[in-house]
N, C-alpha and C. Protein backbone atom coordinates (compact mmCIF):
# COMPACT_ATOMS: atom_id res chain seq x y z
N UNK A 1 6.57 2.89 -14.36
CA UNK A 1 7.11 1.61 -13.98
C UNK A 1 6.95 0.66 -15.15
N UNK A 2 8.23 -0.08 -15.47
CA UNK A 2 7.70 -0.86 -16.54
C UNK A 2 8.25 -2.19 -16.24
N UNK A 3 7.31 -3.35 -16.34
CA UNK A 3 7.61 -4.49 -15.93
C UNK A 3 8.21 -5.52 -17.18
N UNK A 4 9.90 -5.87 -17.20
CA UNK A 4 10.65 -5.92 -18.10
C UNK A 4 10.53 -7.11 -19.04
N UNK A 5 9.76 -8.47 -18.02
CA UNK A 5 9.40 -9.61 -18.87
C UNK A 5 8.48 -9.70 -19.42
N UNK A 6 7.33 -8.60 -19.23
CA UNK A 6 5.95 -8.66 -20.15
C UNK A 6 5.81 -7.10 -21.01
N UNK A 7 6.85 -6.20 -20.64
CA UNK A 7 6.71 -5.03 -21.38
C UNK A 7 5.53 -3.97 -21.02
N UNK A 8 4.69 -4.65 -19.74
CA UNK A 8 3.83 -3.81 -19.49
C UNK A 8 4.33 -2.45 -18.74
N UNK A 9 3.84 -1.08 -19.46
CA UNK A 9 4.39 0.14 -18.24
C UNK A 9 2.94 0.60 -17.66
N UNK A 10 3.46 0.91 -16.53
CA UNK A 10 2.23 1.42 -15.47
C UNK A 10 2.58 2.86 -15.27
N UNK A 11 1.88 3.59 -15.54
CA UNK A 11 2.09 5.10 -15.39
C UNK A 11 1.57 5.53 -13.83
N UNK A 12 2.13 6.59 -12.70
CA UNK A 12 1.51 7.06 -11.48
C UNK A 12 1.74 8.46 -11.83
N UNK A 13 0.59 8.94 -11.17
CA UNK A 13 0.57 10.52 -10.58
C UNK A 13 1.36 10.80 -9.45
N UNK A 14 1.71 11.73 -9.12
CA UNK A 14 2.25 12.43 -8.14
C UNK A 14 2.07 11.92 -6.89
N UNK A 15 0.46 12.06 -6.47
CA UNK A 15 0.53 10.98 -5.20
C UNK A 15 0.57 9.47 -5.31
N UNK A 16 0.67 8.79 -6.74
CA UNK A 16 0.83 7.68 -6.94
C UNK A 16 1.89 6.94 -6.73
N UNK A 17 2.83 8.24 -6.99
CA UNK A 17 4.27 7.90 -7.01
C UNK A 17 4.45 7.88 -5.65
N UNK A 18 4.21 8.93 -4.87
CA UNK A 18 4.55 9.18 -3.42
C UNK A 18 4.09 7.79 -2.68
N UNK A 19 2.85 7.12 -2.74
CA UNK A 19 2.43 5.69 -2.29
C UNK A 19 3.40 4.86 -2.59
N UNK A 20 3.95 4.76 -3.79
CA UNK A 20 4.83 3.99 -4.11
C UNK A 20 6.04 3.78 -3.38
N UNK A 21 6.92 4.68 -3.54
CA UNK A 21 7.88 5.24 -2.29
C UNK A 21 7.67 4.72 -1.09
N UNK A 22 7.08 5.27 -0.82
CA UNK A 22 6.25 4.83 1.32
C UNK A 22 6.29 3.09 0.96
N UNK A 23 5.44 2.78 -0.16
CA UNK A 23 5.43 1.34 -0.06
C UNK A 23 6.43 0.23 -0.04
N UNK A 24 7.47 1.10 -1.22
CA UNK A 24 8.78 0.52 -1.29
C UNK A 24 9.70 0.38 -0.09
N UNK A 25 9.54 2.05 0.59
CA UNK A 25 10.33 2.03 1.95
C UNK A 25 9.98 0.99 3.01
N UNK A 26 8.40 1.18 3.44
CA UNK A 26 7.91 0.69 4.59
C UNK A 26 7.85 -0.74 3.86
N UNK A 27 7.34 -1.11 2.66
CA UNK A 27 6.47 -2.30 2.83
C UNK A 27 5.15 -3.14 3.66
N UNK A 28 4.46 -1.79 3.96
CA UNK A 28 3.49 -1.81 5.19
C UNK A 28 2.72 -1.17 4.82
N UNK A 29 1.26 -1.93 4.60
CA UNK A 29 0.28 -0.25 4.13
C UNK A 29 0.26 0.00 5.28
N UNK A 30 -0.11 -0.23 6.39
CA UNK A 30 -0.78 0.29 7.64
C UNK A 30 0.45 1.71 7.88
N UNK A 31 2.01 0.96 7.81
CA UNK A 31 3.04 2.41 7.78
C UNK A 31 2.92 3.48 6.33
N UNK A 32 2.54 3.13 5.26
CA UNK A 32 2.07 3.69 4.07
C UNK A 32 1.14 5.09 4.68
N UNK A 33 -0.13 4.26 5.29
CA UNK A 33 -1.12 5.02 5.65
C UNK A 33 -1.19 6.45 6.34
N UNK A 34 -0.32 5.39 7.63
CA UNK A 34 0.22 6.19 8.49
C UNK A 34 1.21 7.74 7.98
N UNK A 35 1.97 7.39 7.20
CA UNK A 35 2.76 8.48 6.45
C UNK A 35 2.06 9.04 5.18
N UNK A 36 1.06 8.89 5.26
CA UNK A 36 0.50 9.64 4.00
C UNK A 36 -0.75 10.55 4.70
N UNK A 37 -1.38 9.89 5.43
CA UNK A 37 -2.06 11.01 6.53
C UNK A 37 -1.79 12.05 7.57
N UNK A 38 0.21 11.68 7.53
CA UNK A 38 0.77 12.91 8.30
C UNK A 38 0.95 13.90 6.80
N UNK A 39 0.86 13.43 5.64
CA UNK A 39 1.42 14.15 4.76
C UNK A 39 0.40 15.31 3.57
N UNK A 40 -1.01 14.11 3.81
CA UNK A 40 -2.03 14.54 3.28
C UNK A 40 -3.86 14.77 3.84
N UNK A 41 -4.09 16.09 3.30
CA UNK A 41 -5.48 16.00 4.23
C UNK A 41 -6.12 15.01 3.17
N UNK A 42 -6.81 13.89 3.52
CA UNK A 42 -7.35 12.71 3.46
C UNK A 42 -7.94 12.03 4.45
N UNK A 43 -9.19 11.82 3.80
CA UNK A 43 -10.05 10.93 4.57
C UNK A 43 -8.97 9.74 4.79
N UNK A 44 -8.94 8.95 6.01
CA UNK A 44 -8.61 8.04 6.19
C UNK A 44 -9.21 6.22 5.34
N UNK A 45 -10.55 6.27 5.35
CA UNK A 45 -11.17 5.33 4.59
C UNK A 45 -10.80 5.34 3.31
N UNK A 46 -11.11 6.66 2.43
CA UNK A 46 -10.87 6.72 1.01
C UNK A 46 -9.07 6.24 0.83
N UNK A 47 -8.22 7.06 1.55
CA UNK A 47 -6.69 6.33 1.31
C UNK A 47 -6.33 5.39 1.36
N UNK A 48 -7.46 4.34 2.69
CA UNK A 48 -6.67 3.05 2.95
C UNK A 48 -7.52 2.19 1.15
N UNK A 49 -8.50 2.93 0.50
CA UNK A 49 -9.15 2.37 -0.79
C UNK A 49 -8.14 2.45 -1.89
N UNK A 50 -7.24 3.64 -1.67
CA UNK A 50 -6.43 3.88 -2.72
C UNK A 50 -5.58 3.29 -3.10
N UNK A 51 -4.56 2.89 -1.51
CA UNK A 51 -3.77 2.08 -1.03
C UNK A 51 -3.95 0.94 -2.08
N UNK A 52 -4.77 -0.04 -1.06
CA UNK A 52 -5.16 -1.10 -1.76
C UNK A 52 -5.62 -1.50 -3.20
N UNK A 53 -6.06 -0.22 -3.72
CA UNK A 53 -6.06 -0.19 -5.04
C UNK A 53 -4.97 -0.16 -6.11
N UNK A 54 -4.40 0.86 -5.23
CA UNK A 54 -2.93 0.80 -5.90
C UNK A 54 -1.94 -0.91 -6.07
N UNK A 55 -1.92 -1.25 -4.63
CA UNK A 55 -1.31 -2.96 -4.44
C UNK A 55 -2.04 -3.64 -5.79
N UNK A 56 -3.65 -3.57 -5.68
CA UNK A 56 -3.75 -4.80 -6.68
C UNK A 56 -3.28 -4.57 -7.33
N UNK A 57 -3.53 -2.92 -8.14
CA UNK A 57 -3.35 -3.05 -9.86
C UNK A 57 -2.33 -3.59 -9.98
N UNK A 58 -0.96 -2.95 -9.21
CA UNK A 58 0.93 -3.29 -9.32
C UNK A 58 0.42 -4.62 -9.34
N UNK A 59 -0.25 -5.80 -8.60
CA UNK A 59 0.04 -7.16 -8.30
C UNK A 59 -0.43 -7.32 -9.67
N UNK A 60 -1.69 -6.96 -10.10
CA UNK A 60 -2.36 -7.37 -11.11
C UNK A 60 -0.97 -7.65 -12.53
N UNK A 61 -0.71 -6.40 -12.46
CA UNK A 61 0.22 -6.12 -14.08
C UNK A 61 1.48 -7.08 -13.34
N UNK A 62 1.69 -7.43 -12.64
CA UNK A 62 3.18 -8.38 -11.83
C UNK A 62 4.19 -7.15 -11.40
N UNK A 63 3.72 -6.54 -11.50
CA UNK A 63 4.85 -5.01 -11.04
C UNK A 63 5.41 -5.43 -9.39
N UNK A 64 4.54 -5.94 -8.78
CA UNK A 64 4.65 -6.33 -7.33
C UNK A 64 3.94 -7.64 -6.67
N UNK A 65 4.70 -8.17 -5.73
CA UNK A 65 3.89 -9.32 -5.08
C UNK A 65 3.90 -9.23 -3.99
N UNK A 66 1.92 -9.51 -3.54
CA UNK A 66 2.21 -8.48 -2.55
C UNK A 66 1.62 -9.78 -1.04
N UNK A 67 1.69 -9.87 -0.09
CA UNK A 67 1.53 -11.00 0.72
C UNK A 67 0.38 -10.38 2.07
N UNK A 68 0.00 -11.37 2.73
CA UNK A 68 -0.72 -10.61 3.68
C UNK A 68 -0.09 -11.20 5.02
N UNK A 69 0.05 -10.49 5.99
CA UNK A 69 -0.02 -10.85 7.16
C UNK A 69 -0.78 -10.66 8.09
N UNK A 70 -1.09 -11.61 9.46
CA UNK A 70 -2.11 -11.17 10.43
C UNK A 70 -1.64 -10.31 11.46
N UNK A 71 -1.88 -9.46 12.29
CA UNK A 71 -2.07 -9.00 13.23
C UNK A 71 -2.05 -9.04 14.86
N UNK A 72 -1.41 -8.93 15.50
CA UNK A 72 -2.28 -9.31 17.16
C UNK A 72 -3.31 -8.21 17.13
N UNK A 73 -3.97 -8.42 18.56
CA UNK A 73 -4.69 -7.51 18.74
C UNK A 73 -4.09 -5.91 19.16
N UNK A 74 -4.63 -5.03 18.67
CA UNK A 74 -3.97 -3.48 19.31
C UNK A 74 -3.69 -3.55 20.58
N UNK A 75 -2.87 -2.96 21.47
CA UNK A 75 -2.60 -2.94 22.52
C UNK A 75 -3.61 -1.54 23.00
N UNK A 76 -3.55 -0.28 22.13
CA UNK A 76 -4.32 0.88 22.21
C UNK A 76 -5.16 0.62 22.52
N UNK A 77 -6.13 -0.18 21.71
CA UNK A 77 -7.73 -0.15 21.37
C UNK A 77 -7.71 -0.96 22.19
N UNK A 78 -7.62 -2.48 21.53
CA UNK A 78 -8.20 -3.50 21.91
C UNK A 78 -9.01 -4.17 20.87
N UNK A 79 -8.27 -3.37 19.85
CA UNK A 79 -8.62 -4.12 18.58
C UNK A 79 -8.76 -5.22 18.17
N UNK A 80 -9.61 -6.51 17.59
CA UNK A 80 -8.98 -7.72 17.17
C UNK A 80 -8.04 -7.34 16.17
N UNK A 81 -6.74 -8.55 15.98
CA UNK A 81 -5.85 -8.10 15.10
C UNK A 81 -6.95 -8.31 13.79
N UNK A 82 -6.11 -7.56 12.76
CA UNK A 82 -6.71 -7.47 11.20
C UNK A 82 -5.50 -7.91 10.08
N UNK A 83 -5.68 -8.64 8.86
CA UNK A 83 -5.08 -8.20 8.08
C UNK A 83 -4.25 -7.35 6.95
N UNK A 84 -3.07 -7.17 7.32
CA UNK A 84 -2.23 -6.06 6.48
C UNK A 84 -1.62 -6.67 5.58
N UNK A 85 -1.42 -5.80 4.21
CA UNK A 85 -0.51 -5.98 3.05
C UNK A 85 0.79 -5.87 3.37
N UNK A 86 1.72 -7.20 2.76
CA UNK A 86 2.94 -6.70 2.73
C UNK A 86 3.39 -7.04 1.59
N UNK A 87 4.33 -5.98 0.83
CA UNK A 87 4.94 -6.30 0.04
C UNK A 87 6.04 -7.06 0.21
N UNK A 88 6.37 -7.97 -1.15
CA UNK A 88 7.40 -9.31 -0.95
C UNK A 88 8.71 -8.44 -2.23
């Protein structure tokens, strides 16, 4: 990925790229997540680390801007809602 007004390129791996994709499509980590744990055996904790790791760096270099939104509560659980990444 190379970001055209500062010349910075960001290189991904294979599943880097694949996050990317999901992210581009969904714009949702929580749907990111979701499709990467039907796709990969992965701890759930360590991916949602990756995830988010991945968002900053892209935000970091300006590759992406990325926004947060809140949540209701789960209807499943009974979760309080939480904050999710969205890409802008």
């Amino acid at each position: 990925m190379l970001n055209l007004s500062t010349g910075v390129y960001f290189g991904l791996d294979s599943v880097g790229t694949r996050m990317w994709q999901l992210l581009s499509k969904h714009r949702s980590t929580e749907k990111v997540i979701k499709s990467l744990l039907a796709e990969y055996e992965v701890d759930e904790t360590q991916l949602r680390r990756d995830v988010e790791n991945l968002i900053r760096e892209l935000t970091d270099k300006g590759l992406v801007k990325a926004g947060a939104k809140e949540t209701p509560p789960c209807a499943d659980t009974g979760q309080q809602g939480s904050t999710h990444r969205r890409l802008r």
